[in-house]
C-alpha atoms as a PDB file:
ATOM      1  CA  UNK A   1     -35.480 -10.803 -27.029  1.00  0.00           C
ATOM      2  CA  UNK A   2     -36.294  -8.769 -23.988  1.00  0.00           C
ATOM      3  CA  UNK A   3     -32.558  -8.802 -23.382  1.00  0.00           C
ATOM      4  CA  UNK A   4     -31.388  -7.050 -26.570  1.00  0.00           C
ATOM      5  CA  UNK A   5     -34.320  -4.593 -26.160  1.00  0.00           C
ATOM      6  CA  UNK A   6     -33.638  -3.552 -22.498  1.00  0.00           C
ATOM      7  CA  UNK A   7     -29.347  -3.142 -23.588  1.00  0.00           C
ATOM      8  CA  UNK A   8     -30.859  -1.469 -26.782  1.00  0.00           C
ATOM      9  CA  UNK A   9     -32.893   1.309 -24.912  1.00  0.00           C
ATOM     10  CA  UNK A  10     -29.975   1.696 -22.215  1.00  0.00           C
ATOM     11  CA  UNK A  11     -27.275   2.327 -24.882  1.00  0.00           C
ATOM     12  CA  UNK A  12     -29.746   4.867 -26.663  1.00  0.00           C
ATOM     13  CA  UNK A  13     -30.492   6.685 -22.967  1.00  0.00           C
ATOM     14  CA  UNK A  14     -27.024   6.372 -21.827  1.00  0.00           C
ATOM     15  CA  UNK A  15     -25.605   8.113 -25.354  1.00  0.00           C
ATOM     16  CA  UNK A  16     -28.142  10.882 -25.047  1.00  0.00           C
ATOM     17  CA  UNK A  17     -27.628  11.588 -21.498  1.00  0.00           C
ATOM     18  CA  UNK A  18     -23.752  12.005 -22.342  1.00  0.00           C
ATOM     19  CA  UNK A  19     -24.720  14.277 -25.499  1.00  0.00           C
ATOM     20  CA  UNK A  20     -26.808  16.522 -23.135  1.00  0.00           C
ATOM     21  CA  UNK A  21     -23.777  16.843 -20.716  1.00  0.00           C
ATOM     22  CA  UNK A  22     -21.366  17.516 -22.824  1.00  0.00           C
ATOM     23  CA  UNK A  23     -23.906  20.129 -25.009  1.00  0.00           C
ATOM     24  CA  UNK A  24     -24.834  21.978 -21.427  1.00  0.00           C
ATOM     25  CA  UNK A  25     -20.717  22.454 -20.912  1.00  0.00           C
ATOM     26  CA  UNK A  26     -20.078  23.780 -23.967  1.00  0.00           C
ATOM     27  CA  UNK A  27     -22.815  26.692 -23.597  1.00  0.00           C
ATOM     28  CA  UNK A  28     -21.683  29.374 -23.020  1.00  0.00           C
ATOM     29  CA  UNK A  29     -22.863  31.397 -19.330  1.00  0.00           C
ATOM     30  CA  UNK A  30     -25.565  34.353 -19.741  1.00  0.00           C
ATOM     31  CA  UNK A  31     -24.910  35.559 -16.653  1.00  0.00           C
ATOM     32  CA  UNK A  32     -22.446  38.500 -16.507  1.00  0.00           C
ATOM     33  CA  UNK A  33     -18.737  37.897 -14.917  1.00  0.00           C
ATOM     34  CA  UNK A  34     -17.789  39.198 -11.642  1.00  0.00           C
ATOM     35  CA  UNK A  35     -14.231  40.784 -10.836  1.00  0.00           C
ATOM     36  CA  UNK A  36     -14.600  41.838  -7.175  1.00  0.00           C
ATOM     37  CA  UNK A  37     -11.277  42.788  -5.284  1.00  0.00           C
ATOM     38  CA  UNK A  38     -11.384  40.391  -2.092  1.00  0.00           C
ATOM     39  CA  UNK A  39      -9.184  41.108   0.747  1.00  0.00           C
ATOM     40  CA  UNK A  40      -9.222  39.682   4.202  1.00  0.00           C
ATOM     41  CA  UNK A  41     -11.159  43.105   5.298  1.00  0.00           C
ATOM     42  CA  UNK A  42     -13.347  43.660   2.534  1.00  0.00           C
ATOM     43  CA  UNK A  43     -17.132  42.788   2.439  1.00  0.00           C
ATOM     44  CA  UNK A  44     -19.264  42.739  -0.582  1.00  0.00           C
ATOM     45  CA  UNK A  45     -22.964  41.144  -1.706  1.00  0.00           C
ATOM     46  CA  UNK A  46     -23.694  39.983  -5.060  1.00  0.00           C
ATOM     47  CA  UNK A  47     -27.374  39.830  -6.628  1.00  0.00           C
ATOM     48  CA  UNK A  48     -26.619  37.898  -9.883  1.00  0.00           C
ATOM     49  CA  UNK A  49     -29.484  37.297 -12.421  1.00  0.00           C
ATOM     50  CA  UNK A  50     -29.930  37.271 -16.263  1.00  0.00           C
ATOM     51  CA  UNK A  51     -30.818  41.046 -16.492  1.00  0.00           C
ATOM     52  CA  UNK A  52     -27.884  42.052 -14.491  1.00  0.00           C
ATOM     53  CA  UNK A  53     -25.963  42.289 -11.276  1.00  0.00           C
ATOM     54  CA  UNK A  54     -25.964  44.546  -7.815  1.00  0.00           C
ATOM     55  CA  UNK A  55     -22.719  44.652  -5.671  1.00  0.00           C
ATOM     56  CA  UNK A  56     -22.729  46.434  -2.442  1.00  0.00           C
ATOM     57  CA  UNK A  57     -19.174  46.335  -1.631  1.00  0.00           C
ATOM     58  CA  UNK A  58     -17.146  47.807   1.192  1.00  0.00           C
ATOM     59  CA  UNK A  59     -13.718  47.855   1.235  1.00  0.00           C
ATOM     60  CA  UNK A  60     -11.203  47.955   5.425  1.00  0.00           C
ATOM     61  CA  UNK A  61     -14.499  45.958   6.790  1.00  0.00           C
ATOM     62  CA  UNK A  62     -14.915  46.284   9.665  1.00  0.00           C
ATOM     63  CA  UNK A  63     -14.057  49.678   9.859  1.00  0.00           C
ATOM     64  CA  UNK A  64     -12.529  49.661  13.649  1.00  0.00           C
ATOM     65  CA  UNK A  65     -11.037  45.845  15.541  1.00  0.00           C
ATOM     66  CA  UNK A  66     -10.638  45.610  18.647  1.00  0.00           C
ATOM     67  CA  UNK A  67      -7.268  43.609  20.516  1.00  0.00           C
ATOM     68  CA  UNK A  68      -8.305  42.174  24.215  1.00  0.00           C
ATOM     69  CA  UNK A  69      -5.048  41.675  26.122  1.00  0.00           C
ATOM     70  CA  UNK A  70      -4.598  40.058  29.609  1.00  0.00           C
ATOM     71  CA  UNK A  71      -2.108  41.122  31.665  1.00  0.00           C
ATOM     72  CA  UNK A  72      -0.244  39.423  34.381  1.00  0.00           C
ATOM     73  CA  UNK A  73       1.835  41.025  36.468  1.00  0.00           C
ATOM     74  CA  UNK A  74       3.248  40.303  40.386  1.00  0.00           C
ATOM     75  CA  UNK A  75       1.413  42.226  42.820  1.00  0.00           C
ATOM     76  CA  UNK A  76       1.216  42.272  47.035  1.00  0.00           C
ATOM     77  CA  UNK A  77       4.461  41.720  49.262  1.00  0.00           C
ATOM     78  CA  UNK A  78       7.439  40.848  47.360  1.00  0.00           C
ATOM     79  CA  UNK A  79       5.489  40.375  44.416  1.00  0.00           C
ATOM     80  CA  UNK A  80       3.742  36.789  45.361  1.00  0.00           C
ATOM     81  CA  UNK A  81       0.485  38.002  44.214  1.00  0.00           C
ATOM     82  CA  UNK A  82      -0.888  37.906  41.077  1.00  0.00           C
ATOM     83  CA  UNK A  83      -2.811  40.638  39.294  1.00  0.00           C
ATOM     84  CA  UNK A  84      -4.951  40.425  36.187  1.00  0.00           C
ATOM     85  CA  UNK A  85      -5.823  43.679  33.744  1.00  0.00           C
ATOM     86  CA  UNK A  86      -7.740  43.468  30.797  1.00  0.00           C
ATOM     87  CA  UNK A  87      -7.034  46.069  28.169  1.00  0.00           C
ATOM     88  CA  UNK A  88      -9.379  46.244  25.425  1.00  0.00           C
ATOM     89  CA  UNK A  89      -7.854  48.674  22.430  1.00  0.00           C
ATOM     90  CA  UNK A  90     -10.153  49.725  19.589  1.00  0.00           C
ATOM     91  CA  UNK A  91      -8.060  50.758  15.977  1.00  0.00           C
ATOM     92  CA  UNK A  92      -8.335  51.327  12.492  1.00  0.00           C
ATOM     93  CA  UNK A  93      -6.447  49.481   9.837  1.00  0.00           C
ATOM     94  CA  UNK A  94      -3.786  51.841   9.175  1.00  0.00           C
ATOM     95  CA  UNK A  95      -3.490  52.625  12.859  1.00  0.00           C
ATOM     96  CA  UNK A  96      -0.648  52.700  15.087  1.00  0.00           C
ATOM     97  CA  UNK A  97      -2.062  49.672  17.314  1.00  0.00           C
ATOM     98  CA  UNK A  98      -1.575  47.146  14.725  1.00  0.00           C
ATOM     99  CA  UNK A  99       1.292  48.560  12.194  1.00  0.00           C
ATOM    100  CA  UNK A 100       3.866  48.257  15.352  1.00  0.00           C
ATOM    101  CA  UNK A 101       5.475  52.029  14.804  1.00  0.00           C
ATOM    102  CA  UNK A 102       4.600  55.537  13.106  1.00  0.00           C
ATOM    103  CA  UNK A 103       1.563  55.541  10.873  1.00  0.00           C
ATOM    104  CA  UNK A 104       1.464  55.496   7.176  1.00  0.00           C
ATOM    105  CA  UNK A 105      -0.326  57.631   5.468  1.00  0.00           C
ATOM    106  CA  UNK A 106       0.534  56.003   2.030  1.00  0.00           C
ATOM    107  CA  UNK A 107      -1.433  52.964   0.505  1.00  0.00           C
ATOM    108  CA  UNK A 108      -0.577  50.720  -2.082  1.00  0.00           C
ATOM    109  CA  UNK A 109      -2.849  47.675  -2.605  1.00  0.00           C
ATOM    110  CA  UNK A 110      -0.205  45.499  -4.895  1.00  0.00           C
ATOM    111  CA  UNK A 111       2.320  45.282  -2.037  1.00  0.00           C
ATOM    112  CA  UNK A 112       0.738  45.077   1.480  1.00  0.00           C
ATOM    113  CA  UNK A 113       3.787  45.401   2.939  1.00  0.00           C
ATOM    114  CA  UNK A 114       3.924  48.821   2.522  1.00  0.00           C
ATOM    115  CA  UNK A 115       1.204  49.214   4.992  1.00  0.00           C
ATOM    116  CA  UNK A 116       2.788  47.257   7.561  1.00  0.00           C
ATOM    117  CA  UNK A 117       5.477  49.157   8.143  1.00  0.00           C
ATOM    118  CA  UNK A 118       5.269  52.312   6.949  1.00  0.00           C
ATOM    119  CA  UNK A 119       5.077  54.362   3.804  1.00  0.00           C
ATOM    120  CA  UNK A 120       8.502  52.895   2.043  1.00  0.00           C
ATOM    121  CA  UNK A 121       8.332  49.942   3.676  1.00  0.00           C
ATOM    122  CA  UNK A 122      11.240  50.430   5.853  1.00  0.00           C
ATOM    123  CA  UNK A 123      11.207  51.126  10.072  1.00  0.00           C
ATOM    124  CA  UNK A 124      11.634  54.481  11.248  1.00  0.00           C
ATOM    125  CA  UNK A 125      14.860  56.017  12.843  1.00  0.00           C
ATOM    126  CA  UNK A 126      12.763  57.192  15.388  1.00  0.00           C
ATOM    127  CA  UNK A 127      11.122  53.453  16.144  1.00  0.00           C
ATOM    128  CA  UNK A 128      14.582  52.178  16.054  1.00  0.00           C
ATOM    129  CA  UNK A 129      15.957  54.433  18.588  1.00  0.00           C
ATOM    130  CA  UNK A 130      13.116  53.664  20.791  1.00  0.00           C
ATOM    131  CA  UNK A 131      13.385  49.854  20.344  1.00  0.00           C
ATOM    132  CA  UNK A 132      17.586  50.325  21.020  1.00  0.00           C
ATOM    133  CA  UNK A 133      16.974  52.816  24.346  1.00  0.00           C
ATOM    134  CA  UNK A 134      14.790  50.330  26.054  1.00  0.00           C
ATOM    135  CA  UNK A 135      17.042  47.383  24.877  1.00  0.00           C
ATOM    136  CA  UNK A 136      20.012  49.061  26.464  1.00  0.00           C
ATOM    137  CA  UNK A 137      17.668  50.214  29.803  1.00  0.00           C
ATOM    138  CA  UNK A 138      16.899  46.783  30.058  1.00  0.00           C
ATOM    139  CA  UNK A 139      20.407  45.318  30.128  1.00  0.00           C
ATOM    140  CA  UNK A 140      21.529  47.932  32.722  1.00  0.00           C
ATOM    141  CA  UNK A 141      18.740  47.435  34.842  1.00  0.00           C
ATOM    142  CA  UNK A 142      19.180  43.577  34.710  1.00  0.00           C
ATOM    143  CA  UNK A 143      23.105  44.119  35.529  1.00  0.00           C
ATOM    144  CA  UNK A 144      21.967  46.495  38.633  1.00  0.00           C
ATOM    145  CA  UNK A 145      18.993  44.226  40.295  1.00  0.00           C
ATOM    146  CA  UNK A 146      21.305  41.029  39.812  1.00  0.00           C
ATOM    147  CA  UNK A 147      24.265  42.684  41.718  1.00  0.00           C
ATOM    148  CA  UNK A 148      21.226  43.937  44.514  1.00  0.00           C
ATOM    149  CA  UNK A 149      20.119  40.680  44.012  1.00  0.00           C
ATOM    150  CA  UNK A 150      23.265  38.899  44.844  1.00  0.00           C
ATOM    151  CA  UNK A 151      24.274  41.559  47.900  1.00  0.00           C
ATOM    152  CA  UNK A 152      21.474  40.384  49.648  1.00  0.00           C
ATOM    153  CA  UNK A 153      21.978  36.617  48.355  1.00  0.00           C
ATOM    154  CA  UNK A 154      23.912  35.648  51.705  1.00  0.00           C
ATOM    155  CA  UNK A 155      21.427  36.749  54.226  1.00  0.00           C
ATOM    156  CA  UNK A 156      18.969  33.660  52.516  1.00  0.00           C
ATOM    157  CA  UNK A 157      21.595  31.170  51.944  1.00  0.00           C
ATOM    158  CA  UNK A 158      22.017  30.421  55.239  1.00  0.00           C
ATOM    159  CA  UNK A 159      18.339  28.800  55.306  1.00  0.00           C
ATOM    160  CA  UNK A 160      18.943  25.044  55.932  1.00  0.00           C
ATOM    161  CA  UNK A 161      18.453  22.541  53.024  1.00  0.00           C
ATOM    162  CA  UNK A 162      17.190  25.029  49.984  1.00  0.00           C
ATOM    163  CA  UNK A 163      19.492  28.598  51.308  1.00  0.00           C
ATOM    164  CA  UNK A 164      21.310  27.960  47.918  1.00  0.00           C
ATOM    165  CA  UNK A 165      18.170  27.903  45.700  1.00  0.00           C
ATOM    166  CA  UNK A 166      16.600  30.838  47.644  1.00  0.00           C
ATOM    167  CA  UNK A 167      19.864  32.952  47.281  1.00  0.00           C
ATOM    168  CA  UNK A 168      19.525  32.478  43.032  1.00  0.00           C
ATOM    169  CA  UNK A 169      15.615  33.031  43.695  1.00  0.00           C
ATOM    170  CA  UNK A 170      16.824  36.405  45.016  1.00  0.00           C
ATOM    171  CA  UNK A 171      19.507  37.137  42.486  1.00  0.00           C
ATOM    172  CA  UNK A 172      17.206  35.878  39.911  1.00  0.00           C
ATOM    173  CA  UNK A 173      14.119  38.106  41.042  1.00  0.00           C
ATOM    174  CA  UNK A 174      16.726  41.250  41.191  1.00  0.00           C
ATOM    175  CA  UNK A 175      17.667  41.061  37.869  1.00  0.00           C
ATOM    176  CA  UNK A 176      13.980  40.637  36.433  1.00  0.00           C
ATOM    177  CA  UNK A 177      13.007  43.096  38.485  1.00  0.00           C
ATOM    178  CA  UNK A 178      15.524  45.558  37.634  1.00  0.00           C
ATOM    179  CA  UNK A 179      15.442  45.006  33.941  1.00  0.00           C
ATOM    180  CA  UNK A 180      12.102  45.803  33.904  1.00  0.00           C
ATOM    181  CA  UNK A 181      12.393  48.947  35.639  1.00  0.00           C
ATOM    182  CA  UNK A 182      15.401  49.644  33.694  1.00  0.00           C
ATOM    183  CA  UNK A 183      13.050  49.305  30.551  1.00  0.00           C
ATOM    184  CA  UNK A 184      10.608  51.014  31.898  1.00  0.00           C
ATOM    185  CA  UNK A 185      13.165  54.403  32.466  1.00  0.00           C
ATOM    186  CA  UNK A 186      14.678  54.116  29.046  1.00  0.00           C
ATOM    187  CA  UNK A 187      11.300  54.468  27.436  1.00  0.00           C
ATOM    188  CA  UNK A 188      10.154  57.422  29.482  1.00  0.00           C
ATOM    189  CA  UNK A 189      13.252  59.498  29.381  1.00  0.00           C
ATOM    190  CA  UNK A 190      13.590  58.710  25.524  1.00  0.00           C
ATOM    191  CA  UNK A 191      12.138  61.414  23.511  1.00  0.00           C
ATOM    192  CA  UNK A 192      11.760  58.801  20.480  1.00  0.00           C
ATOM    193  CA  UNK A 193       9.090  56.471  22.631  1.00  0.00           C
END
Protein backbone atom coordinates (compact mmCIF):
# COMPACT_ATOMS: atom_id res chain seq x y z
CA UNK A 1 0.00 0.00 0.00
CA UNK A 2 2.67 2.47 0.88
CA UNK A 3 4.11 1.63 -2.51
CA UNK A 4 1.18 2.71 -4.72
CA UNK A 5 0.79 5.82 -2.48
CA UNK A 6 4.46 7.05 -2.63
CA UNK A 7 4.35 6.32 -7.02
CA UNK A 8 0.81 7.96 -6.67
CA UNK A 9 2.03 11.32 -5.06
CA UNK A 10 5.30 11.29 -7.36
CA UNK A 11 3.28 10.99 -10.62
CA UNK A 12 0.86 13.84 -9.30
CA UNK A 13 4.20 16.15 -8.28
CA UNK A 14 6.11 15.16 -11.25
CA UNK A 15 2.91 16.14 -13.76
CA UNK A 16 2.49 19.44 -11.99
CA UNK A 17 6.03 20.37 -11.93
CA UNK A 18 6.06 19.78 -15.87
CA UNK A 19 2.66 21.87 -16.18
CA UNK A 20 4.37 24.78 -14.28
CA UNK A 21 7.39 24.63 -16.73
CA UNK A 22 5.85 24.49 -19.61
CA UNK A 23 3.02 27.39 -18.32
CA UNK A 24 6.21 29.77 -17.17
CA UNK A 25 7.61 29.31 -21.08
CA UNK A 26 4.72 30.12 -22.65
CA UNK A 27 4.31 33.62 -20.72
CA UNK A 28 5.00 36.01 -22.34
CA UNK A 29 8.22 38.62 -20.98
CA UNK A 30 7.06 42.07 -19.25
CA UNK A 31 10.15 43.41 -19.54
CA UNK A 32 10.70 45.69 -22.58
CA UNK A 33 13.11 44.40 -25.60
CA UNK A 34 16.45 45.77 -26.15
CA UNK A 35 17.96 46.56 -29.75
CA UNK A 36 21.38 48.04 -28.91
CA UNK A 37 23.93 48.38 -31.90
CA UNK A 38 27.13 46.42 -30.54
CA UNK A 39 30.35 46.89 -32.21
CA UNK A 40 33.77 45.89 -31.10
CA UNK A 41 34.23 49.76 -29.91
CA UNK A 42 31.02 50.52 -28.55
CA UNK A 43 30.12 50.56 -24.77
CA UNK A 44 26.70 50.70 -23.37
CA UNK A 45 24.85 49.91 -19.70
CA UNK A 46 21.48 48.61 -19.41
CA UNK A 47 19.13 49.16 -16.21
CA UNK A 48 16.23 46.78 -17.11
CA UNK A 49 13.15 46.60 -14.78
CA UNK A 50 9.31 46.28 -15.14
CA UNK A 51 8.70 50.11 -15.30
CA UNK A 52 11.26 50.61 -17.91
CA UNK A 53 14.80 50.72 -19.13
CA UNK A 54 18.06 53.26 -18.98
CA UNK A 55 20.87 52.83 -21.63
CA UNK A 56 23.92 54.89 -21.41
CA UNK A 57 25.52 54.04 -24.57
CA UNK A 58 28.65 55.28 -26.28
CA UNK A 59 29.46 54.53 -29.53
CA UNK A 60 34.10 54.47 -31.06
CA UNK A 61 34.78 53.46 -27.16
CA UNK A 62 37.47 54.17 -26.26
CA UNK A 63 37.68 57.27 -27.88
CA UNK A 64 41.72 57.29 -28.54
CA UNK A 65 44.09 53.45 -28.60
CA UNK A 66 47.21 53.46 -28.28
CA UNK A 67 49.89 50.93 -30.57
CA UNK A 68 53.33 50.17 -28.47
CA UNK A 69 55.94 49.12 -31.03
CA UNK A 70 59.52 47.82 -30.33
CA UNK A 71 62.03 48.48 -32.52
CA UNK A 72 65.17 46.68 -33.30
CA UNK A 73 67.59 47.96 -35.24
CA UNK A 74 71.76 47.34 -35.58
CA UNK A 75 73.62 49.88 -33.83
CA UNK A 76 77.67 50.41 -32.78
CA UNK A 77 80.60 49.35 -35.25
CA UNK A 78 79.46 47.61 -38.24
CA UNK A 79 76.18 47.30 -36.89
CA UNK A 80 76.89 44.35 -34.14
CA UNK A 81 74.98 46.16 -31.60
CA UNK A 82 71.62 46.06 -30.92
CA UNK A 83 69.31 48.97 -30.16
CA UNK A 84 65.82 48.94 -28.73
CA UNK A 85 63.08 52.04 -29.23
CA UNK A 86 59.79 51.97 -27.97
CA UNK A 87 57.26 54.05 -29.84
CA UNK A 88 54.06 54.48 -28.23
CA UNK A 89 51.36 56.16 -30.90
CA UNK A 90 48.03 57.42 -29.58
CA UNK A 91 44.93 57.55 -32.56
CA UNK A 92 41.45 57.80 -33.17
CA UNK A 93 39.39 55.29 -35.03
CA UNK A 94 39.23 56.88 -38.28
CA UNK A 95 42.84 57.95 -38.00
CA UNK A 96 45.64 57.59 -40.24
CA UNK A 97 47.64 55.23 -37.69
CA UNK A 98 45.36 52.40 -38.04
CA UNK A 99 43.48 52.83 -41.63
CA UNK A 100 47.15 52.26 -43.34
CA UNK A 101 46.79 55.47 -45.92
CA UNK A 102 44.76 58.89 -46.33
CA UNK A 103 41.90 59.38 -43.92
CA UNK A 104 38.28 58.97 -44.58
CA UNK A 105 36.11 61.28 -43.78
CA UNK A 106 33.04 59.14 -44.89
CA UNK A 107 31.27 56.51 -42.58
CA UNK A 108 29.06 53.87 -43.36
CA UNK A 109 28.19 51.40 -40.55
CA UNK A 110 26.67 48.44 -42.97
CA UNK A 111 30.03 47.94 -44.72
CA UNK A 112 33.10 48.48 -42.44
CA UNK A 113 35.19 48.23 -45.10
CA UNK A 114 34.65 51.45 -46.18
CA UNK A 115 36.42 52.73 -43.20
CA UNK A 116 39.37 50.74 -43.67
CA UNK A 117 40.45 52.00 -46.58
CA UNK A 118 39.08 54.98 -47.42
CA UNK A 119 35.88 56.67 -48.40
CA UNK A 120 35.01 54.27 -51.64
CA UNK A 121 36.71 51.62 -50.39
CA UNK A 122 39.46 51.64 -52.82
CA UNK A 123 43.52 52.76 -52.09
CA UNK A 124 44.59 56.03 -53.10
CA UNK A 125 46.80 56.92 -56.21
CA UNK A 126 48.74 58.81 -53.99
CA UNK A 127 49.29 55.66 -51.34
CA UNK A 128 50.05 53.61 -54.31
CA UNK A 129 52.71 55.73 -55.66
CA UNK A 130 54.25 55.89 -52.32
CA UNK A 131 54.07 52.09 -51.71
CA UNK A 132 55.65 51.63 -55.66
CA UNK A 133 58.63 54.53 -55.02
CA UNK A 134 59.92 52.82 -51.98
CA UNK A 135 59.43 49.32 -53.61
CA UNK A 136 61.56 50.41 -56.51
CA UNK A 137 64.22 52.42 -53.90
CA UNK A 138 64.47 49.31 -52.25
CA UNK A 139 65.40 47.08 -55.19
CA UNK A 140 68.05 49.62 -56.37
CA UNK A 141 69.51 50.01 -53.17
CA UNK A 142 69.67 46.17 -52.64
CA UNK A 143 71.33 45.85 -56.32
CA UNK A 144 73.97 48.74 -55.20
CA UNK A 145 75.03 47.42 -51.48
CA UNK A 146 75.24 43.74 -52.96
CA UNK A 147 77.68 44.84 -55.78
CA UNK A 148 79.65 47.06 -52.64
CA UNK A 149 79.08 44.12 -50.88
CA UNK A 150 80.69 41.75 -53.23
CA UNK A 151 83.76 44.40 -54.23
CA UNK A 152 84.88 44.10 -50.92
CA UNK A 153 83.93 40.21 -50.72
CA UNK A 154 87.67 39.17 -51.61
CA UNK A 155 89.51 41.08 -49.02
CA UNK A 156 87.45 38.49 -46.27
CA UNK A 157 87.61 35.41 -48.24
CA UNK A 158 90.95 34.93 -47.77
CA UNK A 159 90.26 34.24 -43.87
CA UNK A 160 91.20 30.53 -43.37
CA UNK A 161 88.38 27.92 -42.87
CA UNK A 162 85.01 30.30 -42.93
CA UNK A 163 86.64 33.35 -45.74
CA UNK A 164 83.79 31.95 -47.99
CA UNK A 165 80.92 32.40 -45.47
CA UNK A 166 82.31 35.81 -44.32
CA UNK A 167 82.59 37.05 -48.02
CA UNK A 168 78.40 36.23 -48.45
CA UNK A 169 78.14 37.75 -44.76
CA UNK A 170 79.53 40.87 -46.48
CA UNK A 171 77.63 40.68 -49.72
CA UNK A 172 74.67 39.73 -47.76
CA UNK A 173 74.96 42.73 -45.17
CA UNK A 174 75.54 45.17 -48.40
CA UNK A 175 72.53 44.42 -49.92
CA UNK A 176 70.32 44.73 -46.63
CA UNK A 177 71.97 47.55 -45.90
CA UNK A 178 71.59 49.25 -49.08
CA UNK A 179 68.01 48.35 -49.63
CA UNK A 180 67.18 49.90 -46.68
CA UNK A 181 68.77 53.05 -47.39
CA UNK A 182 67.52 52.81 -50.81
CA UNK A 183 63.95 52.71 -49.15
CA UNK A 184 64.63 55.07 -46.99
CA UNK A 185 65.59 57.81 -50.15
CA UNK A 186 62.61 56.82 -52.21
CA UNK A 187 60.27 57.78 -49.44
CA UNK A 188 61.85 61.12 -48.68
CA UNK A 189 62.35 62.39 -52.15
CA UNK A 190 58.71 61.15 -53.07
CA UNK A 191 56.29 63.89 -52.79
CA UNK A 192 53.39 61.14 -52.40
CA UNK A 193 54.99 59.74 -48.84
Amino acid sequence: MKKWIGLSLGTVIGISHIGMIGMLANRESKLPSLDIPVGDYTTYQAEVTEDGYKIAYKANDPKTAFITKDIKKKGGFLGLANNTTQVVEEYVMDGKTNQGGPVSNKRSWQDPSTIVKGGDGKVSDKTVACIEAVGGGKQTGRLVGTSVGAAAAPAVSGIPFVGWLAAGWVAMFGGNQGAELGGNMAEGLNENC
